[in-house]
Structure formats: structure tokens, C-alpha cells
Protein backbone atom coordinates (compact mmCIF):
# COMPACT_ATOMS: atom_id res chain seq x y z
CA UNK A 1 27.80 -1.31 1.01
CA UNK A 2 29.37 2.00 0.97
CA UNK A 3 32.91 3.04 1.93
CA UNK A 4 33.40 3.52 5.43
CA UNK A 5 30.00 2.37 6.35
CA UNK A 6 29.39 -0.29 9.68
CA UNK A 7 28.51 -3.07 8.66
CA UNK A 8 25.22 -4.59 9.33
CA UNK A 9 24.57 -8.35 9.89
CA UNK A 10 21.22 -9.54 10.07
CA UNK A 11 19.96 -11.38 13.07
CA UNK A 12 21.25 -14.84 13.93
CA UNK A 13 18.32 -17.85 13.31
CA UNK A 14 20.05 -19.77 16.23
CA UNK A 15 17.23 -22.52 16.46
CA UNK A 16 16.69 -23.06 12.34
CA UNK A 17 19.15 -26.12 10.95
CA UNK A 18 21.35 -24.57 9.29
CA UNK A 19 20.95 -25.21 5.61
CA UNK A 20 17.23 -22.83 6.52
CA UNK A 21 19.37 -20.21 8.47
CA UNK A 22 21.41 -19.63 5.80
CA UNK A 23 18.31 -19.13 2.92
CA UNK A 24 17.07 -16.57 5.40
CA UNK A 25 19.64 -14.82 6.07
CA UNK A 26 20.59 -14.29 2.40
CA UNK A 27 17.05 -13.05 1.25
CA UNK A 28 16.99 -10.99 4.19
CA UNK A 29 16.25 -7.55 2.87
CA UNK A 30 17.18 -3.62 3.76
CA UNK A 31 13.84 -1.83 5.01
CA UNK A 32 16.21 1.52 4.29
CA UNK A 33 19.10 1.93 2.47
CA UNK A 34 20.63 5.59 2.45
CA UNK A 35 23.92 5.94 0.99
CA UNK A 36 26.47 8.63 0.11
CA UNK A 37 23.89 11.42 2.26
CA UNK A 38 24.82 14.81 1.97
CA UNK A 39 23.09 17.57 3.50
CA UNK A 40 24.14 21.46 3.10
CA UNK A 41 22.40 24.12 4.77
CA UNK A 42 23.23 27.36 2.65
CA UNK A 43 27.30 27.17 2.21
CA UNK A 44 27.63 24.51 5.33
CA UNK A 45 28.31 21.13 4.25
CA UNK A 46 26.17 19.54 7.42
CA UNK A 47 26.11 15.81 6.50
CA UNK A 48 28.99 14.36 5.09
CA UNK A 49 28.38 10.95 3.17
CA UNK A 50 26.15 9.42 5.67
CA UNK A 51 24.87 5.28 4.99
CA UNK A 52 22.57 3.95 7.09
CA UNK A 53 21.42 -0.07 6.32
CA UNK A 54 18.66 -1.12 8.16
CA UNK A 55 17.10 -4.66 7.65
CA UNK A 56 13.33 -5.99 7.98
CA UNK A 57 12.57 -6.06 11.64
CA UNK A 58 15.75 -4.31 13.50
CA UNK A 59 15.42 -1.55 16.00
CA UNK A 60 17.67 1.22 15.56
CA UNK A 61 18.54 4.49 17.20
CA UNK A 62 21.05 7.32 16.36
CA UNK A 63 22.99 8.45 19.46
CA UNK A 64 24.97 10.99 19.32
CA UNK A 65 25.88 14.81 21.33
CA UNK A 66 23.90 18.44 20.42
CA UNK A 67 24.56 18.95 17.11
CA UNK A 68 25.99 15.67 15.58
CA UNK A 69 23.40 15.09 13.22
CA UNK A 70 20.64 12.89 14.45
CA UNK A 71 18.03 14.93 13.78
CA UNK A 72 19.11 16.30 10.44
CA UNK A 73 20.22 12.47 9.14
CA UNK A 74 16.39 11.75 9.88
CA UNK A 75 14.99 14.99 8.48
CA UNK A 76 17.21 14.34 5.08
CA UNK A 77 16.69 10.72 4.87
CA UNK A 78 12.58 11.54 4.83
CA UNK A 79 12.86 14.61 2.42
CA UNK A 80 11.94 17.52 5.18
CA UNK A 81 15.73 18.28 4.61
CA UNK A 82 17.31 19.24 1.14
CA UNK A 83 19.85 16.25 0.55
């Protein structure tokens, strides 16, 4: 996990016993894993070190005001921004 980064815990399997909720939540796996994101547009340093875990099968959004990020995080993390 990088520095600074939330940290992500994968879903609770609340009706497995637990010796089986424990095996799946260990080989539970990251669907995307972006760390240490930087973004620059000309001399602006836009995205600072972003990480974003997400694992198999979570739902995630980006909130955030006019001109946080959101859009360019997304744009970088799929390559329509230069990282």
C-alpha cells in the first residue's frame, strides 16, 4: 500500500464459517492498483501521488469539487492523460 493512501478492506463474508471467510478474503485480489500517480500538464504539477486500490467486485466513485481531479485521475489512470 502506498504512503498516505486509505486503506481498503475487502467486503465482509458475514454468513461463511470463518476458517472460509478468512481464505477469501486473503486471495481477494485488486481489479486496479494505481500508485504514486502523477500528472503534469505543461509546468503544472496536476496530480500529486495519487493511489487508488480497488478490489474484484467493489463500486467506487470519486467525489470531489470543480477542479479536484476526478476527471483527470480517470483520464491518467486509462492513458488519455500523460502520467
Amino acid at each position: 500500500m502506498c504512503a498516505g493512501c486509505w486503506p481498503v478492506t475487502p467486503p465482509l463474508f458475514v454468513n461463511l464459517p470463518a476458517r472460509l471467510a478468512n481464505d477469501r478474503q486473503e486471495a481477494w485480489m485488486n481489479a486496479l492498483e494505481v500508485k504514486d500517480l502523477h500528472t503534469y500538464y505543461g509546468k503544472s504539477h496536476i496530480l500529486d501521488g495519487v493511489c487508488l486500490h480497488v478490489k474484484e467486485g467493489e463500486l467506487v466513485t470519486l467525489l470531489g469539487r470543480n477542479g479536484a481531479g476526478k476527471s483527470t485521475t480517470l483520464r491518467s489512470v486509462v492513458g488519455l492523460t500523460p502520467a
